[in-house]
C-alpha atoms as a PDB file:
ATOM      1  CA  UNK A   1      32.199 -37.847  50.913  1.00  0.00           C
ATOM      2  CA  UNK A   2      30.139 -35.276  49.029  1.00  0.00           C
ATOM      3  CA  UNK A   3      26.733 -36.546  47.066  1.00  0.00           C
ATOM      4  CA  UNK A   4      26.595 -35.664  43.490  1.00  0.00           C
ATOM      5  CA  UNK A   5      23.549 -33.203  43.105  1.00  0.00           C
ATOM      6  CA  UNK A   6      20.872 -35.054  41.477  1.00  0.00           C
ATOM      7  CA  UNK A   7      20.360 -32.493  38.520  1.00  0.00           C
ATOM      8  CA  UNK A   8      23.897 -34.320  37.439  1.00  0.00           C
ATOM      9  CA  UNK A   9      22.223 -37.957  37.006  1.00  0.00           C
ATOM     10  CA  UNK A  10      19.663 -36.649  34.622  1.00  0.00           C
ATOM     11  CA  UNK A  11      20.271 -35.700  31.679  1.00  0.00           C
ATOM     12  CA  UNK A  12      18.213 -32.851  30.376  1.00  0.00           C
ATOM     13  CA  UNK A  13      18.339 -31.193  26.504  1.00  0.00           C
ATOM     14  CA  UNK A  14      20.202 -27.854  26.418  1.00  0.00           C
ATOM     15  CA  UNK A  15      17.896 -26.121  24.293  1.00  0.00           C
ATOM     16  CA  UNK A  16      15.598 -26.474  21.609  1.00  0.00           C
ATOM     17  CA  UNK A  17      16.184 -25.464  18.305  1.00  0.00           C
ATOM     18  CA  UNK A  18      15.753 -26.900  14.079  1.00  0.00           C
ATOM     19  CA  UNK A  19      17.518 -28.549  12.342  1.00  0.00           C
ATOM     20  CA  UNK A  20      17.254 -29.555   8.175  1.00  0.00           C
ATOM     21  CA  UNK A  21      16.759 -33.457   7.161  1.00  0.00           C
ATOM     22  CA  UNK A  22      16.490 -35.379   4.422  1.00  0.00           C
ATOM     23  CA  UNK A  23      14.827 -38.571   3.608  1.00  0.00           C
ATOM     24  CA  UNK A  24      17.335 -41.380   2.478  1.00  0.00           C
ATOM     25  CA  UNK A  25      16.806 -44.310   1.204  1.00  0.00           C
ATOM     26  CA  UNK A  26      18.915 -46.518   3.303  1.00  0.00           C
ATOM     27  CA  UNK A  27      18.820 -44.620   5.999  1.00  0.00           C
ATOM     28  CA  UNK A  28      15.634 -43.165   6.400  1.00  0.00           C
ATOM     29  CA  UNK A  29      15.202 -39.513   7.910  1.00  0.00           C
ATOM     30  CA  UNK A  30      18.612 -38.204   8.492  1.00  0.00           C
ATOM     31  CA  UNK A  31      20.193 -34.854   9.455  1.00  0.00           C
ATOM     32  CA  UNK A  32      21.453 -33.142   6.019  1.00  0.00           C
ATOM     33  CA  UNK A  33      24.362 -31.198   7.112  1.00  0.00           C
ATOM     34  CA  UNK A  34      26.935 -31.881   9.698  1.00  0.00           C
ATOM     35  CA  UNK A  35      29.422 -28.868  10.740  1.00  0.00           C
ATOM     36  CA  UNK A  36      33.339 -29.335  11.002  1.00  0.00           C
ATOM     37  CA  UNK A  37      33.104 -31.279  14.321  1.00  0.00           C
ATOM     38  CA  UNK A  38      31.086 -33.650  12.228  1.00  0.00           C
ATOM     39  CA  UNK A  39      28.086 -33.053  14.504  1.00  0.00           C
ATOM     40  CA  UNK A  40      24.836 -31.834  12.437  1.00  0.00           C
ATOM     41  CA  UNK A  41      23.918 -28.517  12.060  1.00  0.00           C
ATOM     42  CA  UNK A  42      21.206 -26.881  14.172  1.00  0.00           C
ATOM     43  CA  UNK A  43      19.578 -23.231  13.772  1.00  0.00           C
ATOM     44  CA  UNK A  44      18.325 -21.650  16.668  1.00  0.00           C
ATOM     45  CA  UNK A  45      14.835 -20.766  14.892  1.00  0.00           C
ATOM     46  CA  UNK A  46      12.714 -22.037  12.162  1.00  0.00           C
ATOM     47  CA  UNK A  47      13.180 -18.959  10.437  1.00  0.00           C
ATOM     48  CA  UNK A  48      16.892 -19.159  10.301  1.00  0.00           C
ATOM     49  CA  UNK A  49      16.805 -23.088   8.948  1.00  0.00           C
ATOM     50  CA  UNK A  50      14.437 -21.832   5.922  1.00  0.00           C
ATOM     51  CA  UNK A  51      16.669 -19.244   5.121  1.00  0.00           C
ATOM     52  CA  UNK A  52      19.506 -21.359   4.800  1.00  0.00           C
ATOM     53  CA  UNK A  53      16.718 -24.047   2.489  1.00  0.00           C
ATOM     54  CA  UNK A  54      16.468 -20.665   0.502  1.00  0.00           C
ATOM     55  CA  UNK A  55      20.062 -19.652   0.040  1.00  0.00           C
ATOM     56  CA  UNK A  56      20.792 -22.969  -1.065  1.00  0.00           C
ATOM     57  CA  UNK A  57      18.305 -23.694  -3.605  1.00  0.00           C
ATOM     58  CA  UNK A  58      19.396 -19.663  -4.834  1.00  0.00           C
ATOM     59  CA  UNK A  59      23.020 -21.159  -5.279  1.00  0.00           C
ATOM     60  CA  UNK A  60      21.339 -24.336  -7.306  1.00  0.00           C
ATOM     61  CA  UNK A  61      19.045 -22.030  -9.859  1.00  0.00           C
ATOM     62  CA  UNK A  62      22.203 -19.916 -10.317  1.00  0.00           C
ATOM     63  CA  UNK A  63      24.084 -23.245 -11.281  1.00  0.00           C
ATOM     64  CA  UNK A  64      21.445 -23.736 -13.873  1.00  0.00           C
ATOM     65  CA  UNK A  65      21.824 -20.035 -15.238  1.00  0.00           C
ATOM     66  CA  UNK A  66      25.197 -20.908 -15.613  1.00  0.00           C
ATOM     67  CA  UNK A  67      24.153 -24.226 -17.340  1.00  0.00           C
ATOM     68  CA  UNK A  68      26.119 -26.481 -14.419  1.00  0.00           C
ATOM     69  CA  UNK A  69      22.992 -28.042 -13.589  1.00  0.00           C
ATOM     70  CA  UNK A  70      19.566 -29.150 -15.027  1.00  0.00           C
ATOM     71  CA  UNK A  71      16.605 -27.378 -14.392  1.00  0.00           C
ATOM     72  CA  UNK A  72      14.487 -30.254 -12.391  1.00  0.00           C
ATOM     73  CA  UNK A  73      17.288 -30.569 -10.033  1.00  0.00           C
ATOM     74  CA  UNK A  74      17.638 -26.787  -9.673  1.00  0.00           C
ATOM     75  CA  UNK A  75      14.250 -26.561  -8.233  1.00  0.00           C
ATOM     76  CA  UNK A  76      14.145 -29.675  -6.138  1.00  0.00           C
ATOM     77  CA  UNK A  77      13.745 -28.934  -2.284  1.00  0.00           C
ATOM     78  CA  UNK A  78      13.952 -32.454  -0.087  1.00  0.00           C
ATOM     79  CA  UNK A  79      14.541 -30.824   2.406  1.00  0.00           C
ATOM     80  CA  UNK A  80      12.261 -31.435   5.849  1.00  0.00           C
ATOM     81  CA  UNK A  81      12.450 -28.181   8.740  1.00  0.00           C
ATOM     82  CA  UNK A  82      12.002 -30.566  12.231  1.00  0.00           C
ATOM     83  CA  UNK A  83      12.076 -28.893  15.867  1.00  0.00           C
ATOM     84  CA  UNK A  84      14.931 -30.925  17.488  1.00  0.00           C
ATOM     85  CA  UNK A  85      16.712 -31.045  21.057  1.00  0.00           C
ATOM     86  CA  UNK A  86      20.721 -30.493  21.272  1.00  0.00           C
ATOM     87  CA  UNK A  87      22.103 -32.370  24.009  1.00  0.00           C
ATOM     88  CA  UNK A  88      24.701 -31.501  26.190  1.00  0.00           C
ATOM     89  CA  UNK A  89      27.352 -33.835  23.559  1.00  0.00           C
ATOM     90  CA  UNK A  90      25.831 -31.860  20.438  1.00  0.00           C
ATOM     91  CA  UNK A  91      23.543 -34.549  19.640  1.00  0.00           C
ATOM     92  CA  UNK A  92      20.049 -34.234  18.555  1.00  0.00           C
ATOM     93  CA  UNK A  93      17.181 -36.058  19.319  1.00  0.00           C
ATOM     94  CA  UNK A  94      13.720 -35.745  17.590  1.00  0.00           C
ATOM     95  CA  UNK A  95      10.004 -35.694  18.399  1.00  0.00           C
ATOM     96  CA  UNK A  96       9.573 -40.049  17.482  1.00  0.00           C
ATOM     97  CA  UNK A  97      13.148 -40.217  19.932  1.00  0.00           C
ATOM     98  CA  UNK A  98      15.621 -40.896  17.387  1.00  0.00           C
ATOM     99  CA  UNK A  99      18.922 -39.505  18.297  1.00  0.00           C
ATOM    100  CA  UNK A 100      22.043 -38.148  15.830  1.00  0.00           C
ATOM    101  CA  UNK A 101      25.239 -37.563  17.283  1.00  0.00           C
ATOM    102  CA  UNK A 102      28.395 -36.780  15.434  1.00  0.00           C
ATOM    103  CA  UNK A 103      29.184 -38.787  12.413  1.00  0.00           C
ATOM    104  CA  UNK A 104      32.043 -40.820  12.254  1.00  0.00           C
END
């Protein structure tokens, strides 16, 4: 009977990358967007997380332009840019060891 290689037991982080959080009330720091496997969404650099910070707050001044939202809101950025590990199910873990796997 074969052994399983021990590289199998241990689970190791695929890669690192960021990922964009919010702080909730209830729940504290949480990932703010999940893609359409319900998993949350990671960006492969820091770069490519503020750009997406950027584009969004564009879409929310251009919703004020249009009058669809109020100015204070426009120009509010919660948002927190955190170095994360994906694991090998597409959850993330962060630095403190909290883990966020797909959201049911």
């Amino acid at each position: 009977m074969p052994l399983l290689p021990l590289m199998q037991s241990t689970k190791q982080p695929v890669r690192s990358a960021y990922a964009i959080f919010i702080q909730t009330i209830c729940e504290g720091l949480v990932p703010a967007w999940y893609d359409e496997s319900n998993y949350p969404v990671v960006y492969a650099t820091e770069l490519e997380a503020q750009r997406e910070i950027a584009d969004d707050l564009m879409e929310h001044l251009q919703q004020f332009l249009d009058g669809e939202r109020e100015f204070d809101d426009a120009i509010a950025v919660e948002d927190i840019i955190m170095p994360v590990d994906v694991w090998p199910d597409g959850s993330i873990s962060i630095e403190d060891g909290r883990t966020f796997g797909k959201r049911t």
